[in-house]
C-alpha atoms as a PDB file:
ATOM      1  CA  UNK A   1     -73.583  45.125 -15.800  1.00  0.00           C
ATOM      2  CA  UNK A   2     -70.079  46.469 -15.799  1.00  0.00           C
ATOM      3  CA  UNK A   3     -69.797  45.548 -12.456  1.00  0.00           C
ATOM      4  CA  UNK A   4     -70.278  42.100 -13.584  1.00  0.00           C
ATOM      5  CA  UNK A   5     -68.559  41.919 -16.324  1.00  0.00           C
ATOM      6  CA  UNK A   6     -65.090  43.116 -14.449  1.00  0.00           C
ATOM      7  CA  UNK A   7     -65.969  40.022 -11.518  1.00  0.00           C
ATOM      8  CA  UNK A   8     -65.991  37.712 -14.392  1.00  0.00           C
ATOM      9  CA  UNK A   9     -62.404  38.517 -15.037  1.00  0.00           C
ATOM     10  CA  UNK A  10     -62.070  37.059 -11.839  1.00  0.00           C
ATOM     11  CA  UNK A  11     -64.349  34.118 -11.414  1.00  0.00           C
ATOM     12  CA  UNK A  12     -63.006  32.426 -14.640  1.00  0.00           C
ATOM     13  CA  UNK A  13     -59.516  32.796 -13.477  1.00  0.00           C
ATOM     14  CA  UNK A  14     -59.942  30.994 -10.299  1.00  0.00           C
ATOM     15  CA  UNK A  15     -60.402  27.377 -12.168  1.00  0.00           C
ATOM     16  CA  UNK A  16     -56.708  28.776 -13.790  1.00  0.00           C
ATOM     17  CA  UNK A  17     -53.580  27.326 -12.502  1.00  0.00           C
ATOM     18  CA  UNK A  18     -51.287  30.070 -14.662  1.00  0.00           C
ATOM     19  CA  UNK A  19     -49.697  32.437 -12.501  1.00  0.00           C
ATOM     20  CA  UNK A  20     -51.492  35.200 -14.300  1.00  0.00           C
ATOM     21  CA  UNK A  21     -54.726  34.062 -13.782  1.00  0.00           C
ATOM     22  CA  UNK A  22     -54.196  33.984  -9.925  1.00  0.00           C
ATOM     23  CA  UNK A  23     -52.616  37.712 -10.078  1.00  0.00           C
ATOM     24  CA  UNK A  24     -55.956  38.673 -12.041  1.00  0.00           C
ATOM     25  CA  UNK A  25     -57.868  36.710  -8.464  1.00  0.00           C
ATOM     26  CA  UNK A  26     -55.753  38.772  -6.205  1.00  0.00           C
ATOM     27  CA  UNK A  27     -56.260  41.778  -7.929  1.00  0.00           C
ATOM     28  CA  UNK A  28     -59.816  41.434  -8.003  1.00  0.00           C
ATOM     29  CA  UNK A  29     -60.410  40.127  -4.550  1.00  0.00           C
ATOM     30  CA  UNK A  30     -57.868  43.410  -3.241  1.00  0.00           C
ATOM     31  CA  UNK A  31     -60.579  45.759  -4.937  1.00  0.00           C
ATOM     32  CA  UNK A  32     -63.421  44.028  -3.522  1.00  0.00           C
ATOM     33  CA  UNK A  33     -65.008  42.429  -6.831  1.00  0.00           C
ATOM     34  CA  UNK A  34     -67.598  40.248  -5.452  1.00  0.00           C
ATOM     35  CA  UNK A  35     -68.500  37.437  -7.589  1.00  0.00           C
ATOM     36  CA  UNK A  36     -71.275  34.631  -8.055  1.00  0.00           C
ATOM     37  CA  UNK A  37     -70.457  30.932  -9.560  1.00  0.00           C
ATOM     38  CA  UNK A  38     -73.098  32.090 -12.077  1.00  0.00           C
ATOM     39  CA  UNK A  39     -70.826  30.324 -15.246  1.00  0.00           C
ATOM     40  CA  UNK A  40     -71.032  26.983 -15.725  1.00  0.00           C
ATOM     41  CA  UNK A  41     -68.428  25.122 -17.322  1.00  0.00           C
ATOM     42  CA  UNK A  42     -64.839  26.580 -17.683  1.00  0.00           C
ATOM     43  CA  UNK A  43     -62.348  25.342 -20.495  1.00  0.00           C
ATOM     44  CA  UNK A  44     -58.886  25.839 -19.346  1.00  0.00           C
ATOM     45  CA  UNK A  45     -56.343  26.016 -22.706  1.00  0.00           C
ATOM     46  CA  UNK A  46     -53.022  25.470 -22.260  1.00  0.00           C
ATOM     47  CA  UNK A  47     -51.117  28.473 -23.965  1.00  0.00           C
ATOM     48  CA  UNK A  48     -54.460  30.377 -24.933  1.00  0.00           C
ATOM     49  CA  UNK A  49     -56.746  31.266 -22.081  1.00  0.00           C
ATOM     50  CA  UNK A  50     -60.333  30.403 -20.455  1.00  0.00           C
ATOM     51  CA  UNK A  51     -63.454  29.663 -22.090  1.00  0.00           C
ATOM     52  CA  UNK A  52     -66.672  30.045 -20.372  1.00  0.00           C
ATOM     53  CA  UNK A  53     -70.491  30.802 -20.620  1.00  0.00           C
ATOM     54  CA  UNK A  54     -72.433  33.384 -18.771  1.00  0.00           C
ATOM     55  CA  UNK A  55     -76.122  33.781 -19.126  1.00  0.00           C
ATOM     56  CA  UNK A  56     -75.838  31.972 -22.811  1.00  0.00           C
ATOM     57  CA  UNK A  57     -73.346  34.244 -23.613  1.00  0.00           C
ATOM     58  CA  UNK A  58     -69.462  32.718 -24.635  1.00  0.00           C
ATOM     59  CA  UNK A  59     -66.348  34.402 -22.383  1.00  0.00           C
ATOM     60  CA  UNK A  60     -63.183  34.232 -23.349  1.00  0.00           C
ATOM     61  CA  UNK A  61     -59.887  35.466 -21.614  1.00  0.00           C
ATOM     62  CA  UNK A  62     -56.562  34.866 -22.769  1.00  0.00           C
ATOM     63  CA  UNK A  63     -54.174  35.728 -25.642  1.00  0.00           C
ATOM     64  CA  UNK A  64     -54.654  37.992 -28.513  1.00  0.00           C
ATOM     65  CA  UNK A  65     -53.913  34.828 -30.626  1.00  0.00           C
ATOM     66  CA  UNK A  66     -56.388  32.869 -28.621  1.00  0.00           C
ATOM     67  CA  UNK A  67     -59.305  35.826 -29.119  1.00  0.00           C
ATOM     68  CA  UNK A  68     -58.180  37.177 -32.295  1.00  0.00           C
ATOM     69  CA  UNK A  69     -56.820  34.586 -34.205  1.00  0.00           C
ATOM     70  CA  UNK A  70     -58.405  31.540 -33.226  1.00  0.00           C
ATOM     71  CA  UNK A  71     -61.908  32.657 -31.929  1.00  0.00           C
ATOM     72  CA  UNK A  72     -62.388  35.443 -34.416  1.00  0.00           C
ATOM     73  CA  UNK A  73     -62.590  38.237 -32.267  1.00  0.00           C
ATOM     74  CA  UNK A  74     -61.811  41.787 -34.012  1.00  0.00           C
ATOM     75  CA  UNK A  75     -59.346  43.815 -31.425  1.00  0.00           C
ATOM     76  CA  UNK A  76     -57.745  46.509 -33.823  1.00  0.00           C
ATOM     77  CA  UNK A  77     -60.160  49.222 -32.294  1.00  0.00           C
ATOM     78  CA  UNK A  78     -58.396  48.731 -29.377  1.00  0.00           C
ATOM     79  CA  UNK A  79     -54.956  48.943 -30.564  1.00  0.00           C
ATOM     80  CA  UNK A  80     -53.915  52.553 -28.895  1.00  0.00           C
ATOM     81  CA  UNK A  81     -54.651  51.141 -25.661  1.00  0.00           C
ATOM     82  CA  UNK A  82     -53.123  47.597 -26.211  1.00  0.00           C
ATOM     83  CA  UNK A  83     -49.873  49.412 -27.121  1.00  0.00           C
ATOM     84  CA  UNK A  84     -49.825  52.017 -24.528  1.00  0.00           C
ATOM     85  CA  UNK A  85     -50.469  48.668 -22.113  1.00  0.00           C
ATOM     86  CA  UNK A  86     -47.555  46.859 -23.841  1.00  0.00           C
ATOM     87  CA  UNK A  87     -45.309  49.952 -23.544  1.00  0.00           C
ATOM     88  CA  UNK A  88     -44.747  49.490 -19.868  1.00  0.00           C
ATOM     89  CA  UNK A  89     -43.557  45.974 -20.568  1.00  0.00           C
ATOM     90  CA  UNK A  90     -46.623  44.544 -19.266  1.00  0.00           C
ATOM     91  CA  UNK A  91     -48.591  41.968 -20.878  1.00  0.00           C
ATOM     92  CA  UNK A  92     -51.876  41.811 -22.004  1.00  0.00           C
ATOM     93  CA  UNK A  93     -55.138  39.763 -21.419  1.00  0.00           C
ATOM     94  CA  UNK A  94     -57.967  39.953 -23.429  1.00  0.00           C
ATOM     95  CA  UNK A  95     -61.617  39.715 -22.131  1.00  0.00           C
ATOM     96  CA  UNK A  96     -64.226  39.252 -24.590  1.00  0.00           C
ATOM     97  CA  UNK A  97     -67.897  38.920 -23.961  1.00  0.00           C
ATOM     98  CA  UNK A  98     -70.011  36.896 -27.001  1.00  0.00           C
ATOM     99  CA  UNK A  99     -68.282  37.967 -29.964  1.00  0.00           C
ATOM    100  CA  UNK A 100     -67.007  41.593 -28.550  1.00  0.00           C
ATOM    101  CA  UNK A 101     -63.778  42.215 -27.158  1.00  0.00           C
ATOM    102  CA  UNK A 102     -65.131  43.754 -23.618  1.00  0.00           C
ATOM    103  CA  UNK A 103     -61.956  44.643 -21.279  1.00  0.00           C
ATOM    104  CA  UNK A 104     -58.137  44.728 -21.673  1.00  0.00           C
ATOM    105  CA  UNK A 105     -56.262  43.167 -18.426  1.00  0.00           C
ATOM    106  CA  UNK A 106     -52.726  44.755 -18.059  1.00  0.00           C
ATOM    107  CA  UNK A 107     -50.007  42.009 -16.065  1.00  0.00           C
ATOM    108  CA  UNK A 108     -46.856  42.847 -14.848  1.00  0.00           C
ATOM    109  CA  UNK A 109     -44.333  40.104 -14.480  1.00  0.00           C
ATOM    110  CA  UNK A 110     -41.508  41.938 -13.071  1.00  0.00           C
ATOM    111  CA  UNK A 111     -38.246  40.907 -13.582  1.00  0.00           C
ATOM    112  CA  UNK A 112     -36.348  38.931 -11.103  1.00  0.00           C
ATOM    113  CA  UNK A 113     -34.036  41.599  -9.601  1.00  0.00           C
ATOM    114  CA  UNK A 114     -30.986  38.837  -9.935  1.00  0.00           C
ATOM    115  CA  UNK A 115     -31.891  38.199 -13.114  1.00  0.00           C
ATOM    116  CA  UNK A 116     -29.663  40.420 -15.021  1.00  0.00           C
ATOM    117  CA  UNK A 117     -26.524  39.597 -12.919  1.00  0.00           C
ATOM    118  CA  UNK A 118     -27.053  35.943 -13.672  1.00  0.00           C
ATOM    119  CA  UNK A 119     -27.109  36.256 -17.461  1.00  0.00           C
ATOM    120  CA  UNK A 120     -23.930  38.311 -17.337  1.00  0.00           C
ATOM    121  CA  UNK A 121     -21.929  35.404 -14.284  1.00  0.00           C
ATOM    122  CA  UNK A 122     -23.062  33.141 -17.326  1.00  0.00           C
ATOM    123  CA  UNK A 123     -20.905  34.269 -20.395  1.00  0.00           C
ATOM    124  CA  UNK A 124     -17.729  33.703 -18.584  1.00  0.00           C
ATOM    125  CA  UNK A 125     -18.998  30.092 -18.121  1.00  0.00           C
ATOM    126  CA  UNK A 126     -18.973  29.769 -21.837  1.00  0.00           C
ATOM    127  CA  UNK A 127     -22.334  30.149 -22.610  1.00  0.00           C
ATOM    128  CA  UNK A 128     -22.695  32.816 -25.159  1.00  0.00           C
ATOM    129  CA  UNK A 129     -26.161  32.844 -26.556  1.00  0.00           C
ATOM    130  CA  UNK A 130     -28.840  33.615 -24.577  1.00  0.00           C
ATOM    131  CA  UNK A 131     -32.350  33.799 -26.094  1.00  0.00           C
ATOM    132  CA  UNK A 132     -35.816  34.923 -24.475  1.00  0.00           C
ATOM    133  CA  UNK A 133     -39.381  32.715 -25.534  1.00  0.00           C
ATOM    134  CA  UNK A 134     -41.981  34.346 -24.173  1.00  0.00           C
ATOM    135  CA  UNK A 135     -45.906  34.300 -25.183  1.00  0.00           C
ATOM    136  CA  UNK A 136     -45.965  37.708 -24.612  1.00  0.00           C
ATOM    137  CA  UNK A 137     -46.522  40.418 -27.485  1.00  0.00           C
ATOM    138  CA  UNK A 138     -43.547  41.654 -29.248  1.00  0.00           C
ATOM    139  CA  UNK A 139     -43.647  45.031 -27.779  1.00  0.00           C
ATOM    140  CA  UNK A 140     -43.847  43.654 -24.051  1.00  0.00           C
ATOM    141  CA  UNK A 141     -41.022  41.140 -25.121  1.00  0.00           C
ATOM    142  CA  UNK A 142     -39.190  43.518 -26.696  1.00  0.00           C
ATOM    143  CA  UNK A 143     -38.933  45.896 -23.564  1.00  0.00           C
ATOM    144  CA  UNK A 144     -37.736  42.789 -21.458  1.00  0.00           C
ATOM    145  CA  UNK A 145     -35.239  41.774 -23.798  1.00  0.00           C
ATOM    146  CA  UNK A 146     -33.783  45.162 -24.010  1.00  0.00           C
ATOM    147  CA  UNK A 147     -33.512  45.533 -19.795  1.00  0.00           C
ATOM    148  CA  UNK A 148     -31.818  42.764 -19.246  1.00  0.00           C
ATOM    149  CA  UNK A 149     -29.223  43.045 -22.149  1.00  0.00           C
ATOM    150  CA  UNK A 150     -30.581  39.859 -24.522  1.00  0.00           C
ATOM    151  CA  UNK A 151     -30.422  40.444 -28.495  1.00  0.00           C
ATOM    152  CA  UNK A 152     -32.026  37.518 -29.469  1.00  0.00           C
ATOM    153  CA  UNK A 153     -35.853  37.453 -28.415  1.00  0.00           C
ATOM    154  CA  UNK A 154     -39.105  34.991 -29.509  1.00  0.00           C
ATOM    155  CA  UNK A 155     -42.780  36.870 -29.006  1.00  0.00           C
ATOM    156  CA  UNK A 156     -46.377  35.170 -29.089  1.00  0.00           C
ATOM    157  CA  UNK A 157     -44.451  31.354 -29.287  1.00  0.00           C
ATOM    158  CA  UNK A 158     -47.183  29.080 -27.671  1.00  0.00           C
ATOM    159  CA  UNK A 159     -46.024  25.892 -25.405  1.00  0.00           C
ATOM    160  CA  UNK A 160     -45.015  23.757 -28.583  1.00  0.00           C
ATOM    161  CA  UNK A 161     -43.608  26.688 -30.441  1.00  0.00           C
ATOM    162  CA  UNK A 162     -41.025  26.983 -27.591  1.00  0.00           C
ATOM    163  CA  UNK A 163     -39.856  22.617 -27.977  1.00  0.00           C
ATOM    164  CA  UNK A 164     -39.737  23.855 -31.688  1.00  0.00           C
ATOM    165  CA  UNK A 165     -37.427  26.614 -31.490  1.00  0.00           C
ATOM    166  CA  UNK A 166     -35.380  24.190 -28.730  1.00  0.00           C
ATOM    167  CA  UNK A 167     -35.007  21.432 -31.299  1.00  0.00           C
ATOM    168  CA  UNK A 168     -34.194  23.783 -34.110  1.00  0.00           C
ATOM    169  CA  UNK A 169     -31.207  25.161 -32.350  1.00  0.00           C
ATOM    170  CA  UNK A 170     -29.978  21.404 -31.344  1.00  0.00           C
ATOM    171  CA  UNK A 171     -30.602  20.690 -34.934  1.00  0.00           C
ATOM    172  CA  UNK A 172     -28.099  23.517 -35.656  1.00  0.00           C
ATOM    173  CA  UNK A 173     -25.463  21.884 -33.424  1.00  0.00           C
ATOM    174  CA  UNK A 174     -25.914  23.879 -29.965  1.00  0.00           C
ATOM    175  CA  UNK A 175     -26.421  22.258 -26.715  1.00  0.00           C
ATOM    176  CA  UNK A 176     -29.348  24.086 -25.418  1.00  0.00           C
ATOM    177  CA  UNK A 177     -29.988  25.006 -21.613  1.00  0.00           C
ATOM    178  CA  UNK A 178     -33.710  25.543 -21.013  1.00  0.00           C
ATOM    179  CA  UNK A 179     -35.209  27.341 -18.333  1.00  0.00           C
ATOM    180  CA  UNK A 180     -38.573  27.592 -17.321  1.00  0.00           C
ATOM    181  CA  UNK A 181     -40.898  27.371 -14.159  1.00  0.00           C
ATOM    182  CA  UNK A 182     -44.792  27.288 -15.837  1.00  0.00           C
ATOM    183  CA  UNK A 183     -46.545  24.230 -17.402  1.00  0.00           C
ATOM    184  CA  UNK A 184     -46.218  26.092 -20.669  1.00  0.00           C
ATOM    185  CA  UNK A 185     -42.739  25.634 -20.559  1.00  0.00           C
ATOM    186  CA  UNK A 186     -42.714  22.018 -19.458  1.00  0.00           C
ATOM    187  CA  UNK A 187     -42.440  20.773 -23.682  1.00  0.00           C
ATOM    188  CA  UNK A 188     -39.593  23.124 -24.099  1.00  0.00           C
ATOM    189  CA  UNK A 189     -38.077  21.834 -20.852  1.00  0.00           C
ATOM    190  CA  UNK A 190     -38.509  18.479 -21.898  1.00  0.00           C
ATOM    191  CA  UNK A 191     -36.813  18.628 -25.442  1.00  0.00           C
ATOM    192  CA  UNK A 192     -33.612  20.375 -24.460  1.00  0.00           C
ATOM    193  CA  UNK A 193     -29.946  19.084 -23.587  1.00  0.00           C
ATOM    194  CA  UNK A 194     -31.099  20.007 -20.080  1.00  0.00           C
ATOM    195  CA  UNK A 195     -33.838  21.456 -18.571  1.00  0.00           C
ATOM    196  CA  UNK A 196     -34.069  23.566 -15.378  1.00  0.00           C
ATOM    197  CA  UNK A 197     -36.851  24.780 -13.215  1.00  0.00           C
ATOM    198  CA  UNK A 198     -37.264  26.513  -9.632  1.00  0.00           C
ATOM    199  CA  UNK A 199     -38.658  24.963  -6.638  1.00  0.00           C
ATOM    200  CA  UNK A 200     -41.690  26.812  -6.659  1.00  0.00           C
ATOM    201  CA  UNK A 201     -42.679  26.016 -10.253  1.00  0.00           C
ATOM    202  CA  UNK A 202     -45.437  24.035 -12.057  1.00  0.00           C
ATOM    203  CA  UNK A 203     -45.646  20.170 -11.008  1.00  0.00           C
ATOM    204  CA  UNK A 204     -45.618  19.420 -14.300  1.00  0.00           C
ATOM    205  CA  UNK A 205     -41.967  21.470 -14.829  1.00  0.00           C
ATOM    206  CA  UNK A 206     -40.626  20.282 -12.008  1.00  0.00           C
ATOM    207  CA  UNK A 207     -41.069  16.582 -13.082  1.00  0.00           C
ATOM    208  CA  UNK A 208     -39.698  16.772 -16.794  1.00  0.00           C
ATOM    209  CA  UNK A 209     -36.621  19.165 -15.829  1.00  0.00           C
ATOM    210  CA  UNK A 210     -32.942  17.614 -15.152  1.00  0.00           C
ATOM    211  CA  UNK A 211     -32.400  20.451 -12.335  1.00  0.00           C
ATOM    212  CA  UNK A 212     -34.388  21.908  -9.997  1.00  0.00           C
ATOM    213  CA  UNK A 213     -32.909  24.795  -7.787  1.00  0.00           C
ATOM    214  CA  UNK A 214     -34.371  24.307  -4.912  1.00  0.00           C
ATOM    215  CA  UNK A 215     -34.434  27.646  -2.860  1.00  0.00           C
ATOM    216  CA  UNK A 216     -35.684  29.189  -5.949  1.00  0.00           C
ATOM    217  CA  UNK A 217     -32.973  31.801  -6.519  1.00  0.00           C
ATOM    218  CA  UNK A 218     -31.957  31.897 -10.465  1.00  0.00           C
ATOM    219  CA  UNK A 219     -28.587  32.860  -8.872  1.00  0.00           C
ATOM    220  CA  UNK A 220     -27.973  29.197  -8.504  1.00  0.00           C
ATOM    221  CA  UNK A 221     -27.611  28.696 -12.011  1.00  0.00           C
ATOM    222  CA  UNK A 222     -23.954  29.578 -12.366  1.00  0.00           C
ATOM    223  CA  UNK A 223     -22.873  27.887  -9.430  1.00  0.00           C
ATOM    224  CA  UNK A 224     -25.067  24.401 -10.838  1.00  0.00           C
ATOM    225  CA  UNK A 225     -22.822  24.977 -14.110  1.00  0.00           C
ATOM    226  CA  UNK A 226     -19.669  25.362 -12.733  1.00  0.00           C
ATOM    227  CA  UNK A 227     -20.160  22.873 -10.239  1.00  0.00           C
ATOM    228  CA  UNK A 228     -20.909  20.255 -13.313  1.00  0.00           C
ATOM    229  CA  UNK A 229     -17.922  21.994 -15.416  1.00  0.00           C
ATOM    230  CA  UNK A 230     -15.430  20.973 -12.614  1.00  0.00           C
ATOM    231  CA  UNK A 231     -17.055  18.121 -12.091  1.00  0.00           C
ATOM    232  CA  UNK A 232     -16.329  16.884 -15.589  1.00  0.00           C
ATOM    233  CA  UNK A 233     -12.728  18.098 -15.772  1.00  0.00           C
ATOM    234  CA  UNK A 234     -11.604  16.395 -11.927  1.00  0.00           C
ATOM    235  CA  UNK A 235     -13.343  12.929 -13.619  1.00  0.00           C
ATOM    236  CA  UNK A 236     -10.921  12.913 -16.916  1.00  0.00           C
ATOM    237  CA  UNK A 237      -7.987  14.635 -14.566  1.00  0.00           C
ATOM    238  CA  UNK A 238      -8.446  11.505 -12.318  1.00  0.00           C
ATOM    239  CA  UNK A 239      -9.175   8.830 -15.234  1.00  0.00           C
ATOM    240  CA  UNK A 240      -5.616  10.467 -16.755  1.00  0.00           C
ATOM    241  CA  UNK A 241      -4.024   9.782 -14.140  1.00  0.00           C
ATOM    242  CA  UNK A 242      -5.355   6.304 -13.570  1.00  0.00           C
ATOM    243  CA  UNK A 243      -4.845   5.194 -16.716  1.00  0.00           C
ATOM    244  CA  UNK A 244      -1.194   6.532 -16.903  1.00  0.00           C
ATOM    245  CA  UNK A 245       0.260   5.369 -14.053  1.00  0.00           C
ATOM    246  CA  UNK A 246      -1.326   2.291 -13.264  1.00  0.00           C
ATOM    247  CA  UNK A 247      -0.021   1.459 -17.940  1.00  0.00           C
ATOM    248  CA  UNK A 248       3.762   2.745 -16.157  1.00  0.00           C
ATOM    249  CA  UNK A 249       3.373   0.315 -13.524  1.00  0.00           C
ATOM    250  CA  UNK A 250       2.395  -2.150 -15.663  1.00  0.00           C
ATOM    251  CA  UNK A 251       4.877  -1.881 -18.141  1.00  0.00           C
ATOM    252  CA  UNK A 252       7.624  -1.433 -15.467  1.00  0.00           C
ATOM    253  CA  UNK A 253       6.716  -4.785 -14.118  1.00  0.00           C
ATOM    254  CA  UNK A 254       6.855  -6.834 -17.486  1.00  0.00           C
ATOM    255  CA  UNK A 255      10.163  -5.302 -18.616  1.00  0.00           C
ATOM    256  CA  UNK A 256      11.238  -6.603 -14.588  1.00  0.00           C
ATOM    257  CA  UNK A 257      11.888  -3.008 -13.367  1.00  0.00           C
ATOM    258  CA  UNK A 258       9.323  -2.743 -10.923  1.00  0.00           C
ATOM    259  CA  UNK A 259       8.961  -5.790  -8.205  1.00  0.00           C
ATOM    260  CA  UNK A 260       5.360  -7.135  -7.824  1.00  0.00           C
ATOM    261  CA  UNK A 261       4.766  -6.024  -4.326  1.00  0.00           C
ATOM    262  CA  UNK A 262       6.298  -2.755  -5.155  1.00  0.00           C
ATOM    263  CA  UNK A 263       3.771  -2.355  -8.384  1.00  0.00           C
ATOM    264  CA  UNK A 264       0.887  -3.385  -6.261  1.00  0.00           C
ATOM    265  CA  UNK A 265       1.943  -0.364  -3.524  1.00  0.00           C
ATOM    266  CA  UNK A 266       2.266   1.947  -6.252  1.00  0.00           C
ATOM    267  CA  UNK A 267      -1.306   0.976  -7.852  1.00  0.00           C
ATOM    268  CA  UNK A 268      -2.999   1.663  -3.725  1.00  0.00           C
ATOM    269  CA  UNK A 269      -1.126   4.471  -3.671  1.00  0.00           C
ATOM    270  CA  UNK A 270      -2.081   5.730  -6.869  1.00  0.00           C
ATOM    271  CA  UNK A 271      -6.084   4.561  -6.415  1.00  0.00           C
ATOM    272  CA  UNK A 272      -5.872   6.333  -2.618  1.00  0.00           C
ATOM    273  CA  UNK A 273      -4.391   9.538  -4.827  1.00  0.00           C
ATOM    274  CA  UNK A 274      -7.307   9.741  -6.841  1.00  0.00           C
ATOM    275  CA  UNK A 275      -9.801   9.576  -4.239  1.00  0.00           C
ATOM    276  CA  UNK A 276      -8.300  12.025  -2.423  1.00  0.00           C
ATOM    277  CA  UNK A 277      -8.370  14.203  -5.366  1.00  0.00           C
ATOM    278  CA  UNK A 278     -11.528  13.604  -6.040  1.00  0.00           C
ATOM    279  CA  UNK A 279     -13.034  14.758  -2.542  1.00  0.00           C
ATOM    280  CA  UNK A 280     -11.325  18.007  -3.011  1.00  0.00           C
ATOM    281  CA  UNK A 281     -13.450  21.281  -3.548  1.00  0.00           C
ATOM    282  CA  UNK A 282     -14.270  21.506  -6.675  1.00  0.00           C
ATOM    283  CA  UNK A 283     -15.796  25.432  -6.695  1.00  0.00           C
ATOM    284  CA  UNK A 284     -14.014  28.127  -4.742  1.00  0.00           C
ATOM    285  CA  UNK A 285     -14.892  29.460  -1.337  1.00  0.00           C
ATOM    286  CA  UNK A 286     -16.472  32.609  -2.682  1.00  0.00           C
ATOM    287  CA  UNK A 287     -19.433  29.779  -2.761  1.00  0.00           C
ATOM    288  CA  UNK A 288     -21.730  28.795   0.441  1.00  0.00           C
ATOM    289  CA  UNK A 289     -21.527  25.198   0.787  1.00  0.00           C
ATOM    290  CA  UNK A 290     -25.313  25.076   1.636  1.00  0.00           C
ATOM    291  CA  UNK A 291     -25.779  26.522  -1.813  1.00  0.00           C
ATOM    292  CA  UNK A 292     -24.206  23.581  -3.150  1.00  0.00           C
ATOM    293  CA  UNK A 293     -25.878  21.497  -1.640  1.00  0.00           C
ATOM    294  CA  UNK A 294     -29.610  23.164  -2.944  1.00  0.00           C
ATOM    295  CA  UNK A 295     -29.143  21.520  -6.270  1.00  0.00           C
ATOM    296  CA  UNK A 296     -32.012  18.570  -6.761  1.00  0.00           C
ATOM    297  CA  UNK A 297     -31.142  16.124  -9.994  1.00  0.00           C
ATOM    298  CA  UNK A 298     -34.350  14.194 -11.431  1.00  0.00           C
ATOM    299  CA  UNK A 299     -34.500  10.649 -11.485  1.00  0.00           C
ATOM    300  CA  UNK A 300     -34.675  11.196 -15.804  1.00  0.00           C
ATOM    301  CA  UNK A 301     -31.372  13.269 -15.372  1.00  0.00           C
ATOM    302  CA  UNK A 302     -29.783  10.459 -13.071  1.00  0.00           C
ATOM    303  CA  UNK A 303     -31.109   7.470 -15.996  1.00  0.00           C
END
């Protein structure tokens, strides 16, 4: 009965599309948990988990807010081994079997090894808060937070808890950069200044983010920023220069200083300037032009 309790794990994952639920697949299938379609209908909720039923009996896998809070499922006897799980940084899936929590699933999501180097190539970019959301419990998000150096940290937010705490900080007068590869994240994605997702990530994500890097390296990230940065500054450098030249030639021809033909020179010269300046580099060589290239802009970015 054990046996098939722990295959269940498995066989209500499989109608998940989250990336934990196919970790909790490959786990079971690389420990040989053999499995029968024996439950009927599955219930996939977004942010929460899996509902299920097995020989009349309800299963449930997901959060502890989705068990606990929401389904009424008592987990405090379990609460040495739910933080000695959490300790590791790992995060936690309940399994719970009628009205009995049954099993305790630990994930790790390891961090991205380039990860920490990008949040620190960001600051001198002038982006100076940087805040985790995570679903995860405060303990596992706690750990996270503290290895890769961020202060500011949000545990056990569900998918339209993170588009609230986006609009709250835009509602405090920040531009916020979202950034996000699940179909969780996809609200969050959506409300922000600008949204950016990896090529590997959710459909969903993918389609409601302004960027997506295609090669799916967050290392990108800087060189998207600066690229847009410099982008900016050469279009006001050249629309300076436009406009003040072009207002000297002007007024040099009314006040009969500059001949006609010589203004109109001037102005070609001055337009073939611009475009010249414009094709110029705009990021330094330290950067692979290939990498430059990787950078995919929505059609909603582009509107």
């Amino acid at each position: 009965m054990v046996r098939k309790r722990n295959s269940a794990h498995g066989g209500m994952e499989e109608h998940s599309p989250h990336p934990v639920a196919r970790a909790v697949v490959r786990a079971a299938a690389e420990r040989h948990l053999q499995h029968e379609e024996e439950h009927a209908e599955v219930e996939y909720i977004v942010g929460h988990g899996i509902a299920s039923k097995l020989h009349g009996e309800r299963l449930l896998i997901g959060s502890r807010h989705f068990v606990e809070d929401d389904e009424g499922v008592d987990c405090s006897f379990a609460q040495p081994e739910i933080d000695r799980i959490a300790s590791k940084g790992h995060s936690v899936l309940y399994f719970v079997v009628g009205c009995t929590l049954s099993g305790l699933i630990g994930v790790e999501d390891p961090i991205r090894p380039e990860a920490k180097d990008v949040i620190k190539n960001l600051k001198p970019l002038g982006i100076k808060n940087i805040a985790m959301i995570t679903g995860d419990g405060p303990r596992t998000a706690a750990n996270v937070a503290r290895r890769l150096g961020i202060t500011e940290y949000f545990s056990q937010v569900l998918p339209t808890g993170k588009s609230d705490i986006v609009r709250r900080m835009e509602n405090e007068g920040r531009k916020v950069l979202m950034i996000g590869d699940g179909i969780n994240d996809s609200p969050a994605l959506s409300a922000a200044t600008a949204g950016v997702t990896l090529s590997d990530g959710a459909d969903l994500a993918k389609e409601v983010a302004s960027v997506v890097l295609l090669n799916s390296d967050l290392t990108q990230l800087p060189v998207a920023i600066e690229l847009g940065q410099k982008t900016y500054r050469r279009i006001e450098e050249n629309f300076q220069i436009t406009i003040g030249l072009n207002s000297t030639y002007l007024a040099g021809g009314l006040l009969g200083l500059i001949m006609p033909a010589t203004g109109a020179v001037l102005h070609n010269v001055t337009t073939l300037g611009v475009a010249w300046n414009a094709q110029r580099p705009k990021l330094a060589e330290k950067y692979d032009q290939e990498e430059i290239l990787e950078l995919e802009y929505s059609d909603e970015a582009l509107e």
